[in-house]
Protein backbone atom coordinates (compact mmCIF):
# COMPACT_ATOMS: atom_id res chain seq x y z
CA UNK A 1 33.82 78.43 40.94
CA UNK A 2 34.02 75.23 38.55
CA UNK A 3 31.66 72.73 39.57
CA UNK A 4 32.20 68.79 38.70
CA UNK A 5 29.42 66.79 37.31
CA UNK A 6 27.57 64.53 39.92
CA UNK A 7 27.98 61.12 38.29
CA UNK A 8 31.72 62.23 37.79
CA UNK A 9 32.42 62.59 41.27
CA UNK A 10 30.29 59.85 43.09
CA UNK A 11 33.11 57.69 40.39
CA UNK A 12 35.66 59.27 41.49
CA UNK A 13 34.49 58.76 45.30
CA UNK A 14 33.87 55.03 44.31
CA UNK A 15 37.08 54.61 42.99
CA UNK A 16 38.83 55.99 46.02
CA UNK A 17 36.99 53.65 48.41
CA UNK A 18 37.61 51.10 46.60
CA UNK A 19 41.55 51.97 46.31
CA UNK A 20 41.51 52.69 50.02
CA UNK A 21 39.82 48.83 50.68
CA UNK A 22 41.60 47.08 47.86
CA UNK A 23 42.97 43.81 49.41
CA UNK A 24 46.15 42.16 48.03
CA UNK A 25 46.42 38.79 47.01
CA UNK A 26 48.54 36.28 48.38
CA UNK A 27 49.01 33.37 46.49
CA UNK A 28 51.45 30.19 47.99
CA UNK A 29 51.78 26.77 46.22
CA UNK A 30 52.42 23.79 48.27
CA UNK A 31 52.59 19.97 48.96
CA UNK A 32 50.95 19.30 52.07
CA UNK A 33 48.20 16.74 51.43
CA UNK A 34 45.74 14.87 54.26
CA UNK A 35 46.01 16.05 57.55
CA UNK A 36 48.97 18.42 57.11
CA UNK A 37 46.80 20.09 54.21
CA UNK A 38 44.02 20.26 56.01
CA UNK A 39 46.40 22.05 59.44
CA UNK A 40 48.06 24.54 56.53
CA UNK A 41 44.34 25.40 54.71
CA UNK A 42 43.46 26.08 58.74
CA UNK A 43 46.21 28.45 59.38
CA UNK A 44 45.76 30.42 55.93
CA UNK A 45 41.88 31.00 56.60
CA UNK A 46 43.10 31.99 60.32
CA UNK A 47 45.56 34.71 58.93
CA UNK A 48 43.11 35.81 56.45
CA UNK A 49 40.46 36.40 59.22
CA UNK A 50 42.98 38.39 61.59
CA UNK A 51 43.19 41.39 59.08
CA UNK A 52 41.45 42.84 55.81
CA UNK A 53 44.92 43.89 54.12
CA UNK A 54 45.28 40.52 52.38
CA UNK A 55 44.13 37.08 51.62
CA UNK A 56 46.19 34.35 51.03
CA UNK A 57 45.19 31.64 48.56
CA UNK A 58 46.90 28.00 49.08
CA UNK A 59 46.99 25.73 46.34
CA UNK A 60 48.21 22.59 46.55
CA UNK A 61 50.35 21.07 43.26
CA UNK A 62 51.43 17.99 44.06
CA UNK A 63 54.67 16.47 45.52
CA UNK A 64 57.83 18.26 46.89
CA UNK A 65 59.20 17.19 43.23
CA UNK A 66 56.27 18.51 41.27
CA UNK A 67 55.58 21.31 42.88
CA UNK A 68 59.07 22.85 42.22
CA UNK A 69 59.20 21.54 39.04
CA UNK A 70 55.71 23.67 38.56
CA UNK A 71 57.54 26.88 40.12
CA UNK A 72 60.13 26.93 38.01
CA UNK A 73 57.92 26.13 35.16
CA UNK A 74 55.34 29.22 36.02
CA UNK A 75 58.92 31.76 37.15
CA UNK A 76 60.09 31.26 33.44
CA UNK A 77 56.28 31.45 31.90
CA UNK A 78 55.83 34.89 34.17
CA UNK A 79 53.48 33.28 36.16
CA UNK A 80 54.90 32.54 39.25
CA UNK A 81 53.04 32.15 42.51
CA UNK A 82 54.05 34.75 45.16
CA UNK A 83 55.70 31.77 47.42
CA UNK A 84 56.26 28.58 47.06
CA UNK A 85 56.97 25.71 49.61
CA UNK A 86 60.14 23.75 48.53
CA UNK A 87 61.54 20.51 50.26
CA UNK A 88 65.21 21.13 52.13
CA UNK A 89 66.96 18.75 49.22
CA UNK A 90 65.96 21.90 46.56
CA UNK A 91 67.91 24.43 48.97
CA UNK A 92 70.84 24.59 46.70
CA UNK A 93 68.92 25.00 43.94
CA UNK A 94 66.87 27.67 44.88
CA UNK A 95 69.63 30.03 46.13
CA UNK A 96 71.76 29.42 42.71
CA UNK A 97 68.54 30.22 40.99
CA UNK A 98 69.97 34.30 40.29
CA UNK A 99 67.17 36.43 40.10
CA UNK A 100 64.20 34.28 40.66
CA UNK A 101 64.29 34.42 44.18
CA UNK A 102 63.61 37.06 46.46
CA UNK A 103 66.05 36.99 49.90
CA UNK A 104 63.38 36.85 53.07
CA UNK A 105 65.49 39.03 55.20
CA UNK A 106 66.23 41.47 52.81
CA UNK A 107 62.26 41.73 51.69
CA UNK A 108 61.03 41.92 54.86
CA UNK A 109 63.56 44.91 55.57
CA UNK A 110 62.87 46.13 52.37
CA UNK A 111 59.25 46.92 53.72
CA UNK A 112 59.92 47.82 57.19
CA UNK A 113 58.72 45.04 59.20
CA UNK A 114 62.05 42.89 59.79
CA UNK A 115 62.07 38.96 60.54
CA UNK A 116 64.28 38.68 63.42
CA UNK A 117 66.46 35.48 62.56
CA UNK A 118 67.50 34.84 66.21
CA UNK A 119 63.83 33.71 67.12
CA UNK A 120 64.25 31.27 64.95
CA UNK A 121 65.93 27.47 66.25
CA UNK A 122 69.80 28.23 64.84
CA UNK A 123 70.16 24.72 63.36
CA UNK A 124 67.30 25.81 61.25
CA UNK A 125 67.85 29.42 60.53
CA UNK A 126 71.66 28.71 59.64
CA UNK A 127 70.09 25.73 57.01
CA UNK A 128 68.24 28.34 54.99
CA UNK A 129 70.31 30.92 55.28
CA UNK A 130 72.71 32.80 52.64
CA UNK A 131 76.42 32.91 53.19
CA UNK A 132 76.08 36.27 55.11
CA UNK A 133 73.60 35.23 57.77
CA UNK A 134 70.80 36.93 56.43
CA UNK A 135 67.41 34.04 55.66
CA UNK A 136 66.83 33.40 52.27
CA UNK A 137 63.65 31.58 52.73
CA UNK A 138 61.13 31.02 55.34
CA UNK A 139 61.29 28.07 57.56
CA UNK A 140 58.36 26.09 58.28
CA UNK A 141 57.98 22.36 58.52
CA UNK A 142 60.68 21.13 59.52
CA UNK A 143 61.33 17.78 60.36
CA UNK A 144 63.87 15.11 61.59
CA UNK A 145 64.11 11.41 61.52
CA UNK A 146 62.65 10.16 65.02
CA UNK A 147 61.94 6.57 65.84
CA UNK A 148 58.74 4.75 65.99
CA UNK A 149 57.86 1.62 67.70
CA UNK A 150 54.21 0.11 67.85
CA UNK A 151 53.57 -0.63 71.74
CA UNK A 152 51.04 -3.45 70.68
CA UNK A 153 54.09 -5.51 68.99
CA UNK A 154 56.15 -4.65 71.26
CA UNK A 155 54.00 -6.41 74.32
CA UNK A 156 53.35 -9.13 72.12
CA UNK A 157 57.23 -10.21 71.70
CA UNK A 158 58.00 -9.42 74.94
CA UNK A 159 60.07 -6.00 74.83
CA UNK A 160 59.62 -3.17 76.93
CA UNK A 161 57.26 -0.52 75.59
CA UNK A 162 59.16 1.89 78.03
CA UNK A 163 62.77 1.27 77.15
CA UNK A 164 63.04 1.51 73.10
CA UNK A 165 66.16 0.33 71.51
CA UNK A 166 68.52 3.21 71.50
CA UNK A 167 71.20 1.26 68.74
CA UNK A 168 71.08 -0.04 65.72
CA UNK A 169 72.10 -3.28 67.66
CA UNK A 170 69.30 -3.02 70.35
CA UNK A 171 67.14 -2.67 67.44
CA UNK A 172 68.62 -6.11 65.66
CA UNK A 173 68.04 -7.95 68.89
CA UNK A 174 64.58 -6.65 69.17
CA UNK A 175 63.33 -6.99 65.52
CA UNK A 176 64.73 -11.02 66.25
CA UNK A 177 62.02 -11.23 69.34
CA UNK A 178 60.06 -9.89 67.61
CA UNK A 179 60.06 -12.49 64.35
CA UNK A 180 60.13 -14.88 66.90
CA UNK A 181 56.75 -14.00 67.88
CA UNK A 182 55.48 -14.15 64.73
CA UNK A 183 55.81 -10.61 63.74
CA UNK A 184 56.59 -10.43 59.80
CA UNK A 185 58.30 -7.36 59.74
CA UNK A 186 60.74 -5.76 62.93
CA UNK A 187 62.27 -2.54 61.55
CA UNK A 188 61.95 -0.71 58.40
CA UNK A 189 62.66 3.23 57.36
CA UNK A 190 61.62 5.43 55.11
CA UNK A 191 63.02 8.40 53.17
CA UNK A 192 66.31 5.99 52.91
CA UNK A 193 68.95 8.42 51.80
CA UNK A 194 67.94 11.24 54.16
CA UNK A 195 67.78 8.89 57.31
CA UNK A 196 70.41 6.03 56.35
CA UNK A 197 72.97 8.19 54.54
CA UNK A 198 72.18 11.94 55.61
CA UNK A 199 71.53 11.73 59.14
CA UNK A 200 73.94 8.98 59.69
CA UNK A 201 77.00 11.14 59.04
CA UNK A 202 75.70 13.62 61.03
CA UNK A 203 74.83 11.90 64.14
CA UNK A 204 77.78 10.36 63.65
CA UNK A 205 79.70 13.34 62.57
CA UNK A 206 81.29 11.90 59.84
CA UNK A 207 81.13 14.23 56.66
CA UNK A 208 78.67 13.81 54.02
CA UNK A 209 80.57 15.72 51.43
CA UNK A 210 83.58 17.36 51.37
CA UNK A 211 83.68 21.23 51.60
CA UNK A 212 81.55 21.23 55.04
CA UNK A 213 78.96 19.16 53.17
CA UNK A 214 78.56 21.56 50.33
CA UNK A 215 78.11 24.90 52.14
CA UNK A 216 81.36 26.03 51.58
CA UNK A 217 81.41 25.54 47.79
CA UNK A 218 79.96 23.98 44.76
CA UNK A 219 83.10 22.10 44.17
CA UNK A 220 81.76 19.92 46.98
CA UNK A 221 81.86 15.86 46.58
CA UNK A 222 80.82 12.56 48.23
CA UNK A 223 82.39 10.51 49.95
CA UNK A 224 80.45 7.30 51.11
CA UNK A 225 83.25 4.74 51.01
CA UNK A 226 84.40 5.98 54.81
CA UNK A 227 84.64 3.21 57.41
CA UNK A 228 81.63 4.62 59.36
CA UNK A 229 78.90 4.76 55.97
CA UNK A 230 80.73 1.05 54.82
CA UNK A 231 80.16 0.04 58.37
CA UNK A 232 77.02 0.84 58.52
CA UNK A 233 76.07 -0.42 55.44
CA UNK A 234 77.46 -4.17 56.25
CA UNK A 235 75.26 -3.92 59.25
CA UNK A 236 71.94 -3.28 57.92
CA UNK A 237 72.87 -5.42 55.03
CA UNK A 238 73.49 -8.68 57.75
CA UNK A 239 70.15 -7.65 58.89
CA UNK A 240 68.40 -7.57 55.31
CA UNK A 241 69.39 -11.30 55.22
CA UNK A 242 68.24 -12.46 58.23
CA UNK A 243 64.67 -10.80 57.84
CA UNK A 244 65.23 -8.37 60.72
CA UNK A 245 65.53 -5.05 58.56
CA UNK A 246 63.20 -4.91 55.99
CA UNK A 247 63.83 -2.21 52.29
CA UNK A 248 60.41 -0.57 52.12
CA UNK A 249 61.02 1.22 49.14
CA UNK A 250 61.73 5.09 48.00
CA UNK A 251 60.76 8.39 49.46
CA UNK A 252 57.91 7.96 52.17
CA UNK A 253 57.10 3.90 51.10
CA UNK A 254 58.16 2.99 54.49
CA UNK A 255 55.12 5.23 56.50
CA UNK A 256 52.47 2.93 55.13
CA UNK A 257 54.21 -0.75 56.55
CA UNK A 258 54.54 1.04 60.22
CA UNK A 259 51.02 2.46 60.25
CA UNK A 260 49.47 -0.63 58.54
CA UNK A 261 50.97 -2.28 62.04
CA UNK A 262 52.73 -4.76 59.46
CA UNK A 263 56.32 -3.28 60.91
CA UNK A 264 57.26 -3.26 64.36
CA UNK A 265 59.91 -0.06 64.36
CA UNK A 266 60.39 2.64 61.66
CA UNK A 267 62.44 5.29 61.50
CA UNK A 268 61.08 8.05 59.59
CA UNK A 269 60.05 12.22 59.64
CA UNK A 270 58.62 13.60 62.71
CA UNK A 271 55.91 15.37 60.35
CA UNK A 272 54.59 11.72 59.71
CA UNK A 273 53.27 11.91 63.61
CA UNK A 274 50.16 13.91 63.13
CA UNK A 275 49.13 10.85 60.10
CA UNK A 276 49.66 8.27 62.35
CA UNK A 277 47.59 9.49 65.02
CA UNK A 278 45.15 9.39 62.72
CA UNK A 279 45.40 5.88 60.67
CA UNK A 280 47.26 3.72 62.94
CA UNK A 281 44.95 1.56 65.06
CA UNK A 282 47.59 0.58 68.00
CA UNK A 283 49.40 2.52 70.26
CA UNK A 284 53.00 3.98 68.82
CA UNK A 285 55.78 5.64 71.09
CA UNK A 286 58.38 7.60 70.02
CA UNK A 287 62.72 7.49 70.69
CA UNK A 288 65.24 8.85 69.21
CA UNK A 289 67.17 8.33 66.57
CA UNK A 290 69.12 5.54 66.68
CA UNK A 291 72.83 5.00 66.47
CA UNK A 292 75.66 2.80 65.40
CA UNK A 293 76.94 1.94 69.12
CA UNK A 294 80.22 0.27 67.41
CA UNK A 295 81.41 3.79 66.02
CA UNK A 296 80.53 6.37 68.62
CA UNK A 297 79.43 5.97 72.13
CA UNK A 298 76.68 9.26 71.82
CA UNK A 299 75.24 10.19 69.22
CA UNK A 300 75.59 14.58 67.44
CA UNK A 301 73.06 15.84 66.37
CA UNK A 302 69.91 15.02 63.38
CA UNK A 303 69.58 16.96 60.59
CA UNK A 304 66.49 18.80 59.29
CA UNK A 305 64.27 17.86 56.86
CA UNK A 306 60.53 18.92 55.51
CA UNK A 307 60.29 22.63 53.55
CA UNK A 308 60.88 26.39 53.45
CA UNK A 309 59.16 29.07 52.04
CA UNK A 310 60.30 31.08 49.11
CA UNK A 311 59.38 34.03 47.79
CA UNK A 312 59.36 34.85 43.70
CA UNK A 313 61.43 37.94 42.84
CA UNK A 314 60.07 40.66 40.47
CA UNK A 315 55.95 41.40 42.80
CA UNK A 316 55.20 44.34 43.76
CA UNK A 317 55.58 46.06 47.18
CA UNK A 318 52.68 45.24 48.44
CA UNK A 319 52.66 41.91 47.71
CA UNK A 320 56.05 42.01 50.06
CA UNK A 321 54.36 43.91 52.65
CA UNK A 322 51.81 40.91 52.35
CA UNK A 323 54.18 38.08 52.35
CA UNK A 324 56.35 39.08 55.30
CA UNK A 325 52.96 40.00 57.33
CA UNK A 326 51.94 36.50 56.41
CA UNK A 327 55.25 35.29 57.43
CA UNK A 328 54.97 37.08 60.81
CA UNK A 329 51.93 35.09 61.66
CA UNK A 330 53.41 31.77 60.94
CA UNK A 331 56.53 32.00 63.08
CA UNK A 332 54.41 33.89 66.23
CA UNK A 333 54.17 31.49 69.56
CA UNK A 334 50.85 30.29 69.27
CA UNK A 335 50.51 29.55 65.66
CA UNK A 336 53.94 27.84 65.53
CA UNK A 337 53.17 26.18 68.43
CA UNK A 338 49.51 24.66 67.45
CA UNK A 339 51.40 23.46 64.01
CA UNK A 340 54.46 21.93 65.78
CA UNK A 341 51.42 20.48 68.59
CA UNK A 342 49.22 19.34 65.63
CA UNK A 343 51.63 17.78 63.34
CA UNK A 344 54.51 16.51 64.80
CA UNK A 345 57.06 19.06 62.69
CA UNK A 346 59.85 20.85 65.16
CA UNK A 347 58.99 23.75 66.63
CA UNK A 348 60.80 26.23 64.28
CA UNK A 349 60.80 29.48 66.66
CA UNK A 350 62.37 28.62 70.07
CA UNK A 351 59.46 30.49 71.90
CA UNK A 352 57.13 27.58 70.51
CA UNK A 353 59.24 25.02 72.00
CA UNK A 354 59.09 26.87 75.24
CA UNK A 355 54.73 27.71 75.52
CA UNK A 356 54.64 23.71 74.39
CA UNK A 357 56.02 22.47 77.14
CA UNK A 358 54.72 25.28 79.72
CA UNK A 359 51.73 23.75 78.56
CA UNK A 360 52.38 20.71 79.85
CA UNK A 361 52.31 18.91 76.54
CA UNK A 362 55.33 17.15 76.28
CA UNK A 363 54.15 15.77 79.70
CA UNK A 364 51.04 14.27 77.73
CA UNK A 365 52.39 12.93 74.65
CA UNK A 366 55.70 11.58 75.54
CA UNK A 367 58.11 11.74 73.33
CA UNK A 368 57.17 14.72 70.74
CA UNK A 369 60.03 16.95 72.44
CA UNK A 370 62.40 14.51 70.89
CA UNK A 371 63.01 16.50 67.18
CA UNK A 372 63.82 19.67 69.00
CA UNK A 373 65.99 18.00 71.43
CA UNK A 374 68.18 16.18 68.61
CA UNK A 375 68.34 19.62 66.62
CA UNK A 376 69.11 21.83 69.48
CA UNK A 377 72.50 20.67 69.51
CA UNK A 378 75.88 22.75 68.32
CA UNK A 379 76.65 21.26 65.37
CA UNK A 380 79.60 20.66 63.59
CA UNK A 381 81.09 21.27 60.14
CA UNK A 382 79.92 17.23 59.48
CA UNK A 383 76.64 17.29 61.36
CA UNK A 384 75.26 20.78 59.94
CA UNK A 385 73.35 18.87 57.32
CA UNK A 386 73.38 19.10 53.31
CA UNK A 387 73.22 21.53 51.08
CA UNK A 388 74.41 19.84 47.33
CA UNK A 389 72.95 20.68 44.12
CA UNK A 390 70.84 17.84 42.45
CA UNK A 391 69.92 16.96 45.58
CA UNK A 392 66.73 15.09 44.76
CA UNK A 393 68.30 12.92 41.98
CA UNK A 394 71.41 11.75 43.91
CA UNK A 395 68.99 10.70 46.84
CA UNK A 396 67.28 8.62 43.62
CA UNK A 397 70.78 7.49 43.08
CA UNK A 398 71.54 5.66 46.36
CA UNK A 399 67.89 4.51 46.90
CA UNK A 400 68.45 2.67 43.45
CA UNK A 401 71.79 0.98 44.77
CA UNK A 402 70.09 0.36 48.18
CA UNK A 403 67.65 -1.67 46.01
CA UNK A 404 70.62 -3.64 44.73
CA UNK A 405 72.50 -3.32 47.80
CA UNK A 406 69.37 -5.15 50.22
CA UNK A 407 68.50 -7.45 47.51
CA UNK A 408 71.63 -9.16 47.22
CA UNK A 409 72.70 -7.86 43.70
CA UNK A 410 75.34 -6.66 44.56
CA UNK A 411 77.80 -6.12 47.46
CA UNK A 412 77.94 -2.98 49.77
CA UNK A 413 81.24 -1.61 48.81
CA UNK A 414 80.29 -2.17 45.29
CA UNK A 415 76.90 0.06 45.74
CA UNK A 416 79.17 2.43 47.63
CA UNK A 417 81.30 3.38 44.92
CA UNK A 418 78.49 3.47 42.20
CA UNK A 419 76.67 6.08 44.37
CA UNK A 420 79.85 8.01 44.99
CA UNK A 421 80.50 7.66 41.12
CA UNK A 422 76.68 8.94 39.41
CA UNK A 423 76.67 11.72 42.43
CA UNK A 424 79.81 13.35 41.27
CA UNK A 425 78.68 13.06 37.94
CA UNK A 426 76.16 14.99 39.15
CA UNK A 427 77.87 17.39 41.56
CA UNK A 428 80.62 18.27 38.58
CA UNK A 429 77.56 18.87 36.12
CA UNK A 430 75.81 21.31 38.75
CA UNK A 431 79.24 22.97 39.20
CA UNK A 432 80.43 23.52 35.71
CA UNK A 433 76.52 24.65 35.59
CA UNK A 434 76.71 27.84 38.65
CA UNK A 435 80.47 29.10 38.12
């Protein structure tokens, strides 16, 4: 009989324990910062807690902008993260990106442990998924343009803090009481393109783009010269000069005038909810997005907005195993229902939705059923949202000629046709780029 060495096998039975305990390493960049940081750091050190398989690590790496930038940069440098959280306008991107991106779905079958896409809000799941149904990427905070109105304001000019204005013209006639009382700024947005341009069409279901607003091909183009966007734009462009719609700026410039209490009404993400709870120092409500009451008598439907998850091709198996274990936590009832609760994002699984309001907290906070309620809506080819390449930089496109547009520089239909012209530009450069 051959006998091994002591020291050889107390190794070799160190090295198997170890094996058999070995925990994988999850790593996901991301851009929530404050509050919404602080709610994604909670549900990480939750998940990590509820098993020993894994541990996530969540790093945060600036913007929605920068942080894919940084992606892409680490995917070509062979140091990607495992997933990555990229905003909605990046969608195109991300599934023309050929081999840098592994499918959800088809990991998560891969390992044995399907994600059932029909738990999932369809507006949502149909947004992020590929052309044959299956998800490419993981929903998770996503958002919709709601409307906010500060109660306090509202009293002082007069208006009824039950009965928000439901129309662009309701909100005119309100943002004049309330510069009559002394208030120096009655409505503002922010994220301009997405809530002005985007949502617009939709809820008004005129098309964004042509080819079903990009999702049927990438010879897709825009067309904002239509009566309803030109329209629209006169409108808010009367109100500019009269002082009763005020241009905040780019991207989220428009959060800080509404919680500041500077501006009355704001129209802006329903993720920005869970910030102003904590910074504005008056009483808000919330309404619904409001329409253009001269072009349609009820409004379709929002479109989405916030982030996905996405998960880098070429890791191992059990870093998939990981990932879609990770991703099973996030979309369960309670945890998708605390996040929707604690931030103000929709409710991405339908069973969330559901235990929220079982709860009785729709009852409570009045108002915070409104994103699911203007996304659970059958939408049409127009009102399905956006998916264009070069997303990001045409939305820098029109918020530039909004600039011009508000300030007087130059006339609507003029700004029209200059953002039509640089997106195609665009559009034609992104096609002749993915053929």
């Amino acid at each position: 009989m051959k006998f091994i060495p002591k020291a050889l096998s107390l190794a070799a039975l160190l090295a198997a324990t170890s094996n058999a305990y070995a925990v994988t390493d999850i790593s996901i960049w991301h851009s929530m910062e404050g509050t919404l940081g602080e709610r994604l750091n909670e549900i990480v050190a939750d998940f990590n807690k509820s098993q020993s398989d894994y541990k996530v690590t969540a790093t945060y790496k600036g913007n929605y902008g920068e942080s894919m930038n940084a992606g892409i940069a680490a995917y070509r440098a062979g140091k990607a993260p495992d997933i990555i959280q990229v905003f909605e306008v990046g969608t195109a991107t991300m599934m023309f990106s050929k081999g840098a991106i592994k499918p959800i779905q088809q990991m998560s079958e891969e390992v044995g442990n399907p994600i059932d896409p029909s738990k999932f809000v369809p507006g949502i799941a149909g947004y992020y998924s590929e052309p044959n149904g299956k998800l490419a990427s993981m929903p998770f905070n996503s958002s919709t343009p709601v409307f906010y109105y500060n109660k306090d304001l509202f009293k002082k000019a007069g208006l009824d803090v039950n009965n928000p204005p439901k129309t662009y013209q309701e909100i005119r006639e309100a943002a004049k009481k309330l510069k009559a009382a002394g208030v120096q700024c009655g409505y503002t947005t922010s994220w301009p393109s997405w809530v002005l341009v985007e949502n617009f069409g939709a809820l008004h279901n005129i098309p964004y783009a042509s080819k079903n607003n990009g999702f049927d091909g990438l010879d897709a183009r825009i067309n904002l010269l239509q009566d309803g966007f030109v329209k629209h734009f006169e409108l808010l462009n009367e109100m500019a000069k009269e002082g009763t719609f005020t241009y905040a700026g780019r991207a989220d410039a428009g959060n800080a005038q509404f919680s500041s209490g500077n501006c009355a009404m704001f129209t802006g993400s329903s993720g920005s909810r869970g910030g102003f709870m904590k910074t504005a120092k008056f009483e808000f409500g919330i309404g619904r997005l409001p329409y253009n009451s001269d072009l349609v008598k009820e409004p379709q439907n929002s479109v989405i907005g916030g982030a996905s998850l996405w998960v880098f091709s070429k890791k191992s198996p059990e870093v998939y195993k990981g990932v879609t274990a990770f991703f099973h936590y996030l979309s369960s009832t309670d945890v998708a229902a605390k996040w929707h609760q604690d931030t103000g994002y929709v409710p991405v699984v339908k069973s969330a939705y559901e235990a929220t309001k079982a709860a009785g907290f729709y009852d409570k906070n009045p108002g915070t059923d409104i994103p699911f309620l203007q996304l659970n809506v059958a939408t049409t080819d127009a009102s399905r949202g956006v998916r264009l390449g070069f997303l990001p930089q045409i939305r820098d496109i029109q918020e530039g000629e909004m600039e011009k547009i508000f300030s007087q520089k130059e006339s609507v239909k003029e700004g029209l046709e200059e953002m039509n012209k640089r997106a195609n530009e665009l559009l034609t450069r992104f096609e002749n780029s993915n053929k």
